[in-house]
PDB file of N, CA and C in Angstrom:
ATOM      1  N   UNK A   1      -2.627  32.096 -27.622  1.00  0.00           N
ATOM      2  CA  UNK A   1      -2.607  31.388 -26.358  1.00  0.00           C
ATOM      3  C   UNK A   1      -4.022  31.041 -25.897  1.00  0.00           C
ATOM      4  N   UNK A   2      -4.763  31.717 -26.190  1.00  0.00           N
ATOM      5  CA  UNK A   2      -6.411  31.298 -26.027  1.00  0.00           C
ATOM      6  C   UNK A   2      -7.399  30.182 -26.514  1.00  0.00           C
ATOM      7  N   UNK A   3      -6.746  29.886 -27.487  1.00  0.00           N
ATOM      8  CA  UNK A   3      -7.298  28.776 -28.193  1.00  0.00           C
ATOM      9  C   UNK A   3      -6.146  27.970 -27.370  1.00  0.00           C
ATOM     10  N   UNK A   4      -5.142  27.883 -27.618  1.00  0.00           N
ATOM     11  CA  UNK A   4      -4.414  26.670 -26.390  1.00  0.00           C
ATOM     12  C   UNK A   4      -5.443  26.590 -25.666  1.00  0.00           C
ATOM     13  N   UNK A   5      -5.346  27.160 -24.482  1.00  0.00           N
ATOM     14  CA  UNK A   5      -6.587  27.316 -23.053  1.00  0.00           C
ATOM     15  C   UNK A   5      -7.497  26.616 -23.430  1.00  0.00           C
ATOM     16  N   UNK A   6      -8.295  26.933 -24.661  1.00  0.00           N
ATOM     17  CA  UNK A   6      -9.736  26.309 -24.351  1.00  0.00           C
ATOM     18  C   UNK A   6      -9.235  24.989 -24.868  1.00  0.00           C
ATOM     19  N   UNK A   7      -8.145  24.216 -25.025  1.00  0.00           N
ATOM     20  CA  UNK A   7      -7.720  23.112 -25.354  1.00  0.00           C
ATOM     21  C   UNK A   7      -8.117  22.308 -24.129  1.00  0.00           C
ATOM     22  N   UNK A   8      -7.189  23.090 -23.075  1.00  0.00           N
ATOM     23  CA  UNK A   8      -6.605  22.635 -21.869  1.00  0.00           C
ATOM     24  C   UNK A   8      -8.022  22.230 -21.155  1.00  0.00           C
ATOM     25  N   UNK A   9      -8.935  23.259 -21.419  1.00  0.00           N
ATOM     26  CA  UNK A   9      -9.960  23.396 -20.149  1.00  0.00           C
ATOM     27  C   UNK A   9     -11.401  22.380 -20.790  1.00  0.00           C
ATOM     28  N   UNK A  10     -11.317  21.894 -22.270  1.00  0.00           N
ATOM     29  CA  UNK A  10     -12.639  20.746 -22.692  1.00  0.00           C
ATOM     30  C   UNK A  10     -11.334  19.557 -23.195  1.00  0.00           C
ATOM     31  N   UNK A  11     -11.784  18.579 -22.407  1.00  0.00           N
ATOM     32  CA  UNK A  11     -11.074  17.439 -22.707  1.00  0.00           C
ATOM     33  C   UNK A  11     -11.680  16.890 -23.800  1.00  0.00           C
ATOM     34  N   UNK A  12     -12.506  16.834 -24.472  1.00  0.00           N
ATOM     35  CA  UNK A  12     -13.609  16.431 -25.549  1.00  0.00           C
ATOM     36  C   UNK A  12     -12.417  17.057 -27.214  1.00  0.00           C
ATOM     37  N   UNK A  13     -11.690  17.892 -26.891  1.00  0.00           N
ATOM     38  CA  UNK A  13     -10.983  18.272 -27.937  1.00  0.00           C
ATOM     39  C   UNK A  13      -9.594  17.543 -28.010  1.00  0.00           C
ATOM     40  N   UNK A  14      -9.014  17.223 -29.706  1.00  0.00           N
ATOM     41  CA  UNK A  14      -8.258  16.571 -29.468  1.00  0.00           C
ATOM     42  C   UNK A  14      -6.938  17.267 -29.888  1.00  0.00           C
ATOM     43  N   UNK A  15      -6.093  16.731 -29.498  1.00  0.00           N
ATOM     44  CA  UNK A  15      -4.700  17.432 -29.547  1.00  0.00           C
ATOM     45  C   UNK A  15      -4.129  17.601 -30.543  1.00  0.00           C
ATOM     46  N   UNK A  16      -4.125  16.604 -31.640  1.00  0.00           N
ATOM     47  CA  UNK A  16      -3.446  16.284 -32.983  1.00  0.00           C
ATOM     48  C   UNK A  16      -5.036  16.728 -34.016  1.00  0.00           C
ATOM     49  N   UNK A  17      -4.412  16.256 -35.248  1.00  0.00           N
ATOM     50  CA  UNK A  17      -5.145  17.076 -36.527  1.00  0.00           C
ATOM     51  C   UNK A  17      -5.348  15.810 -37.283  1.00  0.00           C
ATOM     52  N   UNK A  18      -5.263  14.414 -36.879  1.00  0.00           N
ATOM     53  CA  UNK A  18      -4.840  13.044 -37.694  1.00  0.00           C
ATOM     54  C   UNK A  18      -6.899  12.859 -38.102  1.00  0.00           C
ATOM     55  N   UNK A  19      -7.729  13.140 -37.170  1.00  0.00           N
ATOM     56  CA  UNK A  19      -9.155  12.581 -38.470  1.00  0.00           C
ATOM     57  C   UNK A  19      -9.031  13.934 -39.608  1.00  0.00           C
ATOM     58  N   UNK A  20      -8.596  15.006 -39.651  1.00  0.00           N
ATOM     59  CA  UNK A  20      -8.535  15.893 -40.579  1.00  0.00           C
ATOM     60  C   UNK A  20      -7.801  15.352 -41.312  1.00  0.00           C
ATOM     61  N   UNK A  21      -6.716  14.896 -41.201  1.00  0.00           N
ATOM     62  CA  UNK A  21      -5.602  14.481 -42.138  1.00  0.00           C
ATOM     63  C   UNK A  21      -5.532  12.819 -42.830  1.00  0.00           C
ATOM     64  N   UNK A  22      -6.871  11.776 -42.092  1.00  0.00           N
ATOM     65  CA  UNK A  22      -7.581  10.605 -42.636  1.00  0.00           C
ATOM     66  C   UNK A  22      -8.570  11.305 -43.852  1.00  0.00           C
ATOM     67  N   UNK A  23      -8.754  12.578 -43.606  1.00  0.00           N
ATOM     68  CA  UNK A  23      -9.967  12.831 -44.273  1.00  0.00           C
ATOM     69  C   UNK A  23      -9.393  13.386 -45.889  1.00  0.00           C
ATOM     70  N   UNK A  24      -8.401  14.013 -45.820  1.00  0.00           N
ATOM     71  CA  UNK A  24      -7.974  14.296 -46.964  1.00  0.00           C
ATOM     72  C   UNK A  24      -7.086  13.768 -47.513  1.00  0.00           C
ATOM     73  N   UNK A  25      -6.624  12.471 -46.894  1.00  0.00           N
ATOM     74  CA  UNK A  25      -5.492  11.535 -47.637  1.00  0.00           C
ATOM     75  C   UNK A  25      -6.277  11.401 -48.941  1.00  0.00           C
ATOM     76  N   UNK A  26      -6.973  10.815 -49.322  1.00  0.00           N
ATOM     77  CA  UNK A  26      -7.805  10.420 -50.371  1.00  0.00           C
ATOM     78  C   UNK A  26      -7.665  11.511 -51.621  1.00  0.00           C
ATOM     79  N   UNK A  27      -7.676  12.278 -51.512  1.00  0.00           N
ATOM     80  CA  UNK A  27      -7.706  13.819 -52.521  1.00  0.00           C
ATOM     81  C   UNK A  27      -6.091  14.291 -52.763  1.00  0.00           C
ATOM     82  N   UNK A  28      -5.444  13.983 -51.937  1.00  0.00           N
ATOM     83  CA  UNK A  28      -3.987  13.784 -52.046  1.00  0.00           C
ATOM     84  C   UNK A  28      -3.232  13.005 -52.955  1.00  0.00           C
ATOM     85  N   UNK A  29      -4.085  11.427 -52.754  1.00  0.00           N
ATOM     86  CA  UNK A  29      -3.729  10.470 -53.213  1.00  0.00           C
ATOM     87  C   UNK A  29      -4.159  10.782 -54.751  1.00  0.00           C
ATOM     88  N   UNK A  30      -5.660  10.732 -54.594  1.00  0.00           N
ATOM     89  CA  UNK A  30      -5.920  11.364 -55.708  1.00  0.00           C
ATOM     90  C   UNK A  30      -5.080  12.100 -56.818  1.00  0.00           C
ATOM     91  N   UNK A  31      -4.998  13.462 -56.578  1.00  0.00           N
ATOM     92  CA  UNK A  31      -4.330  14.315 -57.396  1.00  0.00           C
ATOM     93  C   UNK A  31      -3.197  13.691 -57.832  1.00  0.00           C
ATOM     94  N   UNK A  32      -1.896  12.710 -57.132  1.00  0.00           N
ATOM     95  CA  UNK A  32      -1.089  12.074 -58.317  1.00  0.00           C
ATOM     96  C   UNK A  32      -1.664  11.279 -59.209  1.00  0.00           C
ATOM     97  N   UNK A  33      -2.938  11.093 -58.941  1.00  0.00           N
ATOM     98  CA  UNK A  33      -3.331   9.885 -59.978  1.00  0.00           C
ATOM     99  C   UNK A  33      -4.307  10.303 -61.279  1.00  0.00           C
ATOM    100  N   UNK A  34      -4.709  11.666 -61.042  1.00  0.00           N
ATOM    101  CA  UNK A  34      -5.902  12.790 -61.994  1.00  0.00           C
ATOM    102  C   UNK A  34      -4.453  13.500 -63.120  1.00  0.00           C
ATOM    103  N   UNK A  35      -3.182  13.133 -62.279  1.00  0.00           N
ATOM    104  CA  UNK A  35      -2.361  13.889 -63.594  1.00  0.00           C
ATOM    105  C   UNK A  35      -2.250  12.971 -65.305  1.00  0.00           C
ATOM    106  N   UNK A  36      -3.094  11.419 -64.797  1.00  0.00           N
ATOM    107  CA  UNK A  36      -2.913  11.219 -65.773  1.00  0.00           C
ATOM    108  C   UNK A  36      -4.264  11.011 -66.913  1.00  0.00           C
ATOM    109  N   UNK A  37      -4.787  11.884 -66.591  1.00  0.00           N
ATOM    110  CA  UNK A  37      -6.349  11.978 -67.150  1.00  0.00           C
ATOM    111  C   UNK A  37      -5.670  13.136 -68.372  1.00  0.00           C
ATOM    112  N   UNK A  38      -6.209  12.277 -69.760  1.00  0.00           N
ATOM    113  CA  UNK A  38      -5.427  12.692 -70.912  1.00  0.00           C
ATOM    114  C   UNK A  38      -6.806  13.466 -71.504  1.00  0.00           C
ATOM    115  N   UNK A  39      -8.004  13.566 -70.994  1.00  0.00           N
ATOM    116  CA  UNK A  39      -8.959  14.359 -71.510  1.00  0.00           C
ATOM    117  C   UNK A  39      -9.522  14.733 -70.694  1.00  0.00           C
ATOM    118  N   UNK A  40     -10.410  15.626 -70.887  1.00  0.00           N
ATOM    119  CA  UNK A  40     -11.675  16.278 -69.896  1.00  0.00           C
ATOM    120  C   UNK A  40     -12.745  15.518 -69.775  1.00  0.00           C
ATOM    121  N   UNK A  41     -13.148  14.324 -71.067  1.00  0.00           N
ATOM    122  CA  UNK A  41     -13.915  13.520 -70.162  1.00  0.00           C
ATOM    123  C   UNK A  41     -13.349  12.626 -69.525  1.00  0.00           C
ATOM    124  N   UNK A  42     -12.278  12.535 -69.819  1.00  0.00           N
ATOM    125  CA  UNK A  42     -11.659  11.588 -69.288  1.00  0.00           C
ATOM    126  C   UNK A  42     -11.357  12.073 -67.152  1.00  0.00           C
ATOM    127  N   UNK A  43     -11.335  13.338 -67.383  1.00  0.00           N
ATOM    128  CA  UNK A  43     -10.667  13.848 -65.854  1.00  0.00           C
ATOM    129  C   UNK A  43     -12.490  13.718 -65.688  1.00  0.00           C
ATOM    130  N   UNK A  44     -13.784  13.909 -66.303  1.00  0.00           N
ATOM    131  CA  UNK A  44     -15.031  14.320 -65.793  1.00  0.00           C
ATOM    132  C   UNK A  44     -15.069  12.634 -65.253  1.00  0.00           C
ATOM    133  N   UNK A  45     -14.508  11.989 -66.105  1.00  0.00           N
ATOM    134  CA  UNK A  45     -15.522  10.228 -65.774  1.00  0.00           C
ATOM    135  C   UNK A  45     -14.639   9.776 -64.273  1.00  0.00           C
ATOM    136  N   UNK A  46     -13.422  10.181 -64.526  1.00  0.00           N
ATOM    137  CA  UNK A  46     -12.412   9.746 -62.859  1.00  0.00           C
ATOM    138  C   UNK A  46     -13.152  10.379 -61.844  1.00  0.00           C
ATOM    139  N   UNK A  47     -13.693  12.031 -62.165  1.00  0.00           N
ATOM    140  CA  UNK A  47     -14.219  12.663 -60.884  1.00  0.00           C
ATOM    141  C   UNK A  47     -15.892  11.812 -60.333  1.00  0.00           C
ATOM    142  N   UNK A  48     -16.383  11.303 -61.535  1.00  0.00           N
ATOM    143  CA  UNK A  48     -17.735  11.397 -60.822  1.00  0.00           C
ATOM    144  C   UNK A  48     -17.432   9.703 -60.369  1.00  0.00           C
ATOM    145  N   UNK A  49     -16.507   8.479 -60.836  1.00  0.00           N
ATOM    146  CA  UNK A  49     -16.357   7.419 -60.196  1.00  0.00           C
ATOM    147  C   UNK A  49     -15.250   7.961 -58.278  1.00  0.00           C
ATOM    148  N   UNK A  50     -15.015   8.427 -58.637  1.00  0.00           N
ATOM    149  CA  UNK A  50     -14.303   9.134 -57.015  1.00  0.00           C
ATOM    150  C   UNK A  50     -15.097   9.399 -56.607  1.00  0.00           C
ATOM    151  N   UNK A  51     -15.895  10.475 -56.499  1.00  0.00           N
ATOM    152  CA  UNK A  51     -17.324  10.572 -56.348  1.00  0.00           C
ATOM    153  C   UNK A  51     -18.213   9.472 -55.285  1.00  0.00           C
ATOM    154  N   UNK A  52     -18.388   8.721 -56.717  1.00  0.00           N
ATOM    155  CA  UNK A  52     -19.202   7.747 -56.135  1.00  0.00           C
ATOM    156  C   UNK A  52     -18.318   6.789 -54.590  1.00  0.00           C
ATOM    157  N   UNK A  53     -17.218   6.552 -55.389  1.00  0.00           N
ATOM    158  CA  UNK A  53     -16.440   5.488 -54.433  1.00  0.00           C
ATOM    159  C   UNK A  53     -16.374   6.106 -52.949  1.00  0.00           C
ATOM    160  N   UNK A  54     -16.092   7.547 -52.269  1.00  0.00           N
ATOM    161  CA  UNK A  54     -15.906   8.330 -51.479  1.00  0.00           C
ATOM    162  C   UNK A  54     -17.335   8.286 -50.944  1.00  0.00           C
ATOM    163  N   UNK A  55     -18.316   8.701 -51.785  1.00  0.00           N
ATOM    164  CA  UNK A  55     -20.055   8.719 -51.345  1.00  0.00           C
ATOM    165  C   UNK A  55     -20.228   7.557 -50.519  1.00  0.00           C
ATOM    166  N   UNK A  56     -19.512   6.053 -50.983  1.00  0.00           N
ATOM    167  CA  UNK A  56     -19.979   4.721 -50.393  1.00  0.00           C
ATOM    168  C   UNK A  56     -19.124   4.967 -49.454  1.00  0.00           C
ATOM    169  N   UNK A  57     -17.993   5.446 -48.870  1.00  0.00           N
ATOM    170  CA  UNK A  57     -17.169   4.935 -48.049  1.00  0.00           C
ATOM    171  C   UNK A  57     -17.631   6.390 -47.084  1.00  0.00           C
ATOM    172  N   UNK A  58     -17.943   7.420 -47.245  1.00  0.00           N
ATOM    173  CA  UNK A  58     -18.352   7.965 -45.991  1.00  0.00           C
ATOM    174  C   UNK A  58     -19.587   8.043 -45.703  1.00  0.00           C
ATOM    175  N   UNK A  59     -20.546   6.834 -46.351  1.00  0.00           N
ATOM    176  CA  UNK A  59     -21.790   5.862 -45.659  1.00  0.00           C
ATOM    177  C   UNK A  59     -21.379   4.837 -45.038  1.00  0.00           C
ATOM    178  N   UNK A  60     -20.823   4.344 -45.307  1.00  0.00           N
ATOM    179  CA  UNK A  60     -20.470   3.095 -44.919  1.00  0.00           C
ATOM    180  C   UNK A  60     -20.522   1.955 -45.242  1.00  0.00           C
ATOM    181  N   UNK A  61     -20.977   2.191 -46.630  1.00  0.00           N
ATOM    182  CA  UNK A  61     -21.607   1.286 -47.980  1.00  0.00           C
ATOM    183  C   UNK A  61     -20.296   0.637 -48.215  1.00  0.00           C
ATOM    184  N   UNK A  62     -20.327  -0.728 -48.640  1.00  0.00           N
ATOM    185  CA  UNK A  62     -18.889  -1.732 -49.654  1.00  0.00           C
ATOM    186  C   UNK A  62     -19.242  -0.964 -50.588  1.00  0.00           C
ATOM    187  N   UNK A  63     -17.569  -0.386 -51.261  1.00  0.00           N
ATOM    188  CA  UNK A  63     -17.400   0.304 -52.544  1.00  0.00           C
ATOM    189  C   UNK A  63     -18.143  -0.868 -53.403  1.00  0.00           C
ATOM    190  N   UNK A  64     -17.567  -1.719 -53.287  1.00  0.00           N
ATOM    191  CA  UNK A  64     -17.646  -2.539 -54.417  1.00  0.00           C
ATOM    192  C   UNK A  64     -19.140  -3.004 -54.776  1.00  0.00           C
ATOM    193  N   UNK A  65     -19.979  -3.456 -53.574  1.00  0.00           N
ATOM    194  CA  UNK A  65     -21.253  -3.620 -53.766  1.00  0.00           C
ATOM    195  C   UNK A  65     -22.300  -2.721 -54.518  1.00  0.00           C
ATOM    196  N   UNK A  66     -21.719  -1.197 -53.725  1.00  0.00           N
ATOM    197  CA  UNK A  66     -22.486   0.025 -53.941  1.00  0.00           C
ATOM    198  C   UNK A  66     -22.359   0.077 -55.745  1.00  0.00           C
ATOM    199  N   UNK A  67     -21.036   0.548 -56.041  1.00  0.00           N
ATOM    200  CA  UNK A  67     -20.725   0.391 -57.374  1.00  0.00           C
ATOM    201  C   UNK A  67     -21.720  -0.322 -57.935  1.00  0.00           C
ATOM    202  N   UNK A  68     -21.551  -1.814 -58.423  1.00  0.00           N
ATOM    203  CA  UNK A  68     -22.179  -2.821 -58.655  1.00  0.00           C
ATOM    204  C   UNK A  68     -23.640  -2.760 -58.246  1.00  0.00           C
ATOM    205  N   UNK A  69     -24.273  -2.512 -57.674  1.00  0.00           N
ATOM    206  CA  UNK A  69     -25.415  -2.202 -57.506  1.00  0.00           C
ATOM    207  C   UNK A  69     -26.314  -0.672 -58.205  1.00  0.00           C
ATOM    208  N   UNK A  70     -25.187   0.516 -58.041  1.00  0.00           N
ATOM    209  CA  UNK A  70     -25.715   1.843 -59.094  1.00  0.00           C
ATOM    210  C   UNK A  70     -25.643   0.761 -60.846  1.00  0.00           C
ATOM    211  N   UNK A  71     -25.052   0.476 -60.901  1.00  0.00           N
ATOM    212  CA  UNK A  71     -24.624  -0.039 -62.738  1.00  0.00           C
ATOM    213  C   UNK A  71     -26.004  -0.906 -62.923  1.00  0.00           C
ATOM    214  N   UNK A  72     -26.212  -1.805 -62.198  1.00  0.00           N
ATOM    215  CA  UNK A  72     -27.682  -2.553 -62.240  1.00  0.00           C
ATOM    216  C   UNK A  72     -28.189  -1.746 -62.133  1.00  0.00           C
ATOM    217  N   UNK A  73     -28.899  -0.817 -61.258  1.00  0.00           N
ATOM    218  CA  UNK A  73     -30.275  -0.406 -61.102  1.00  0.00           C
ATOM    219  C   UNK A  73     -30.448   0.645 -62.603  1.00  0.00           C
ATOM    220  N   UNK A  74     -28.893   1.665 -62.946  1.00  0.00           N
ATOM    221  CA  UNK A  74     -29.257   2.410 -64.038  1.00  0.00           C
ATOM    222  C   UNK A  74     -29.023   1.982 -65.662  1.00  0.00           C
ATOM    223  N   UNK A  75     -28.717   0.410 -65.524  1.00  0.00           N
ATOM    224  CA  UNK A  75     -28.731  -0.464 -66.875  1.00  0.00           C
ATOM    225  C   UNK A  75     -30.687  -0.926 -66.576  1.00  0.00           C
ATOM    226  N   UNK A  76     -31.027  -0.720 -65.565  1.00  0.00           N
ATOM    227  CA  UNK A  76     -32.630  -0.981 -65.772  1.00  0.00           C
ATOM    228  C   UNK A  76     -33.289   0.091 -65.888  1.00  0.00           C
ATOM    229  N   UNK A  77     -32.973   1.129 -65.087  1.00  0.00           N
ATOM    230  CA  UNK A  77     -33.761   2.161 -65.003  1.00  0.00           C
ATOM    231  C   UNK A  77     -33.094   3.817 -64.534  1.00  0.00           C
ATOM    232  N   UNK A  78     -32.210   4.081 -65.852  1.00  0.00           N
ATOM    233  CA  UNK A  78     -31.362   5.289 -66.200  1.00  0.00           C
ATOM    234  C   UNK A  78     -32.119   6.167 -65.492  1.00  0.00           C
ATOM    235  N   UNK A  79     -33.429   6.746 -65.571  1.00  0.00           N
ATOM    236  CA  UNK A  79     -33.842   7.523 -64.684  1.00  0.00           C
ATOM    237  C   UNK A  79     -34.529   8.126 -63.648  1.00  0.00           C
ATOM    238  N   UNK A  80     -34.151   6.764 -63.138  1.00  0.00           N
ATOM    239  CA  UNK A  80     -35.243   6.890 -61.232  1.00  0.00           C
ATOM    240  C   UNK A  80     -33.736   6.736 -60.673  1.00  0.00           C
ATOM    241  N   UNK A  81     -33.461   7.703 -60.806  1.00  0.00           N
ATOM    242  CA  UNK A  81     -32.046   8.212 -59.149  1.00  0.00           C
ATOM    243  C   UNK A  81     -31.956   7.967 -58.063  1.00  0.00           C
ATOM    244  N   UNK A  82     -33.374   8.566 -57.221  1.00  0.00           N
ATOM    245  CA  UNK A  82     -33.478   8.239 -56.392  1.00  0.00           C
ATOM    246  C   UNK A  82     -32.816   6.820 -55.380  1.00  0.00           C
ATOM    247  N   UNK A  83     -33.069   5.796 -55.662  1.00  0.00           N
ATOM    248  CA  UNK A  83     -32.905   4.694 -55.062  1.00  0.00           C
ATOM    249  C   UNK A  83     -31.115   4.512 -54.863  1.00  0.00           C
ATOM    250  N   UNK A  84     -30.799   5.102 -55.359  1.00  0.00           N
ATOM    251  CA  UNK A  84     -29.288   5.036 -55.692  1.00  0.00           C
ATOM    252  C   UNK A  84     -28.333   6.029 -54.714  1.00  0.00           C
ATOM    253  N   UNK A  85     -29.510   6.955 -53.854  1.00  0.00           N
ATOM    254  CA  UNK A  85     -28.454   7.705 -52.955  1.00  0.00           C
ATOM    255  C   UNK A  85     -28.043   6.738 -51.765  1.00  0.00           C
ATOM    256  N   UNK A  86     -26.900   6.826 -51.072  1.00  0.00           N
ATOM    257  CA  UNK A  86     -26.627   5.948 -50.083  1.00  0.00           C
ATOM    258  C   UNK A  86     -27.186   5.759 -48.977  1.00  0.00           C
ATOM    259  N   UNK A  87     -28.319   6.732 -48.980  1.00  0.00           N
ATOM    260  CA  UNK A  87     -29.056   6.300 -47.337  1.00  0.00           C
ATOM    261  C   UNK A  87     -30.128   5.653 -48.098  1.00  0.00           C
ATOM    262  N   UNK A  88     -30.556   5.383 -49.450  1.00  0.00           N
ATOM    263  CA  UNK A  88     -31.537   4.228 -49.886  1.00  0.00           C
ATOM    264  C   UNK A  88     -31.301   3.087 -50.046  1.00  0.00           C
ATOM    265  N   UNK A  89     -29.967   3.042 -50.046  1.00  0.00           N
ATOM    266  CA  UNK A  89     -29.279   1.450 -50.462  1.00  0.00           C
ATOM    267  C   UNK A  89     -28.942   1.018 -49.056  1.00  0.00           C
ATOM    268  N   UNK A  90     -29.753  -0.736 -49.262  1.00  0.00           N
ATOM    269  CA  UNK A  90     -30.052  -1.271 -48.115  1.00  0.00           C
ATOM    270  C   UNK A  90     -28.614  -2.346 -48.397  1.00  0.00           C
ATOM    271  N   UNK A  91     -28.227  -2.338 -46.880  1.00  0.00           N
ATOM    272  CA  UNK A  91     -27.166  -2.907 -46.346  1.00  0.00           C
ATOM    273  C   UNK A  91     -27.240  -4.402 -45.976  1.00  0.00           C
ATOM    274  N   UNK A  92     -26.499  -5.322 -46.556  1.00  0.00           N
ATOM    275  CA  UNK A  92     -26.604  -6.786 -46.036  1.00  0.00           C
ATOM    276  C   UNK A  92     -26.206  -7.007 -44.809  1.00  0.00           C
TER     277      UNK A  92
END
């Protein structure tokens, strides 16, 4: 009943659980779709493109740009990383 209360008494808190439950649709969705990863690199190469795609979308980066933009920079230059985290990649 106490945690109710401190519901009641900061309006700043919200009632329902729905950005928790935006947040893990994705990993949900996911997992029916990792059952069909027929190898381990195969389940390693799905995890680190999820990865990436999830990295751009809770920056705020276009998947698609971001994508497309890591593949250029490491078909030029495999190992300067750096530039490739999402708070380096500049936004149109």
């Amino acid at each position: 009943f106490e945690k109710f209360r401190r519901y009641l008494e900061d309006g700043r808190l919200s009632i329902d659980n729905n950005r928790a439950e935006r947040a893990i649709k994705p990993f949900v969705i996911g997992r029916k779709n990792w059952l069909f990863s027929n190898t381990c690199n195969g389940a390693h190469a799905s995890a680190i493109l999820y990865s990436l795609v999830e990295t751009a979308k809770a920056n705020d980066l276009v998947v698609h740009d971001y994508i497309a933009t890591c593949l250029q920079h490491l078909a030029e230059q495999p190992n300067n990383l750096e530039p490739l985290l999402p708070w380096n990649i500049k936004q149109d």
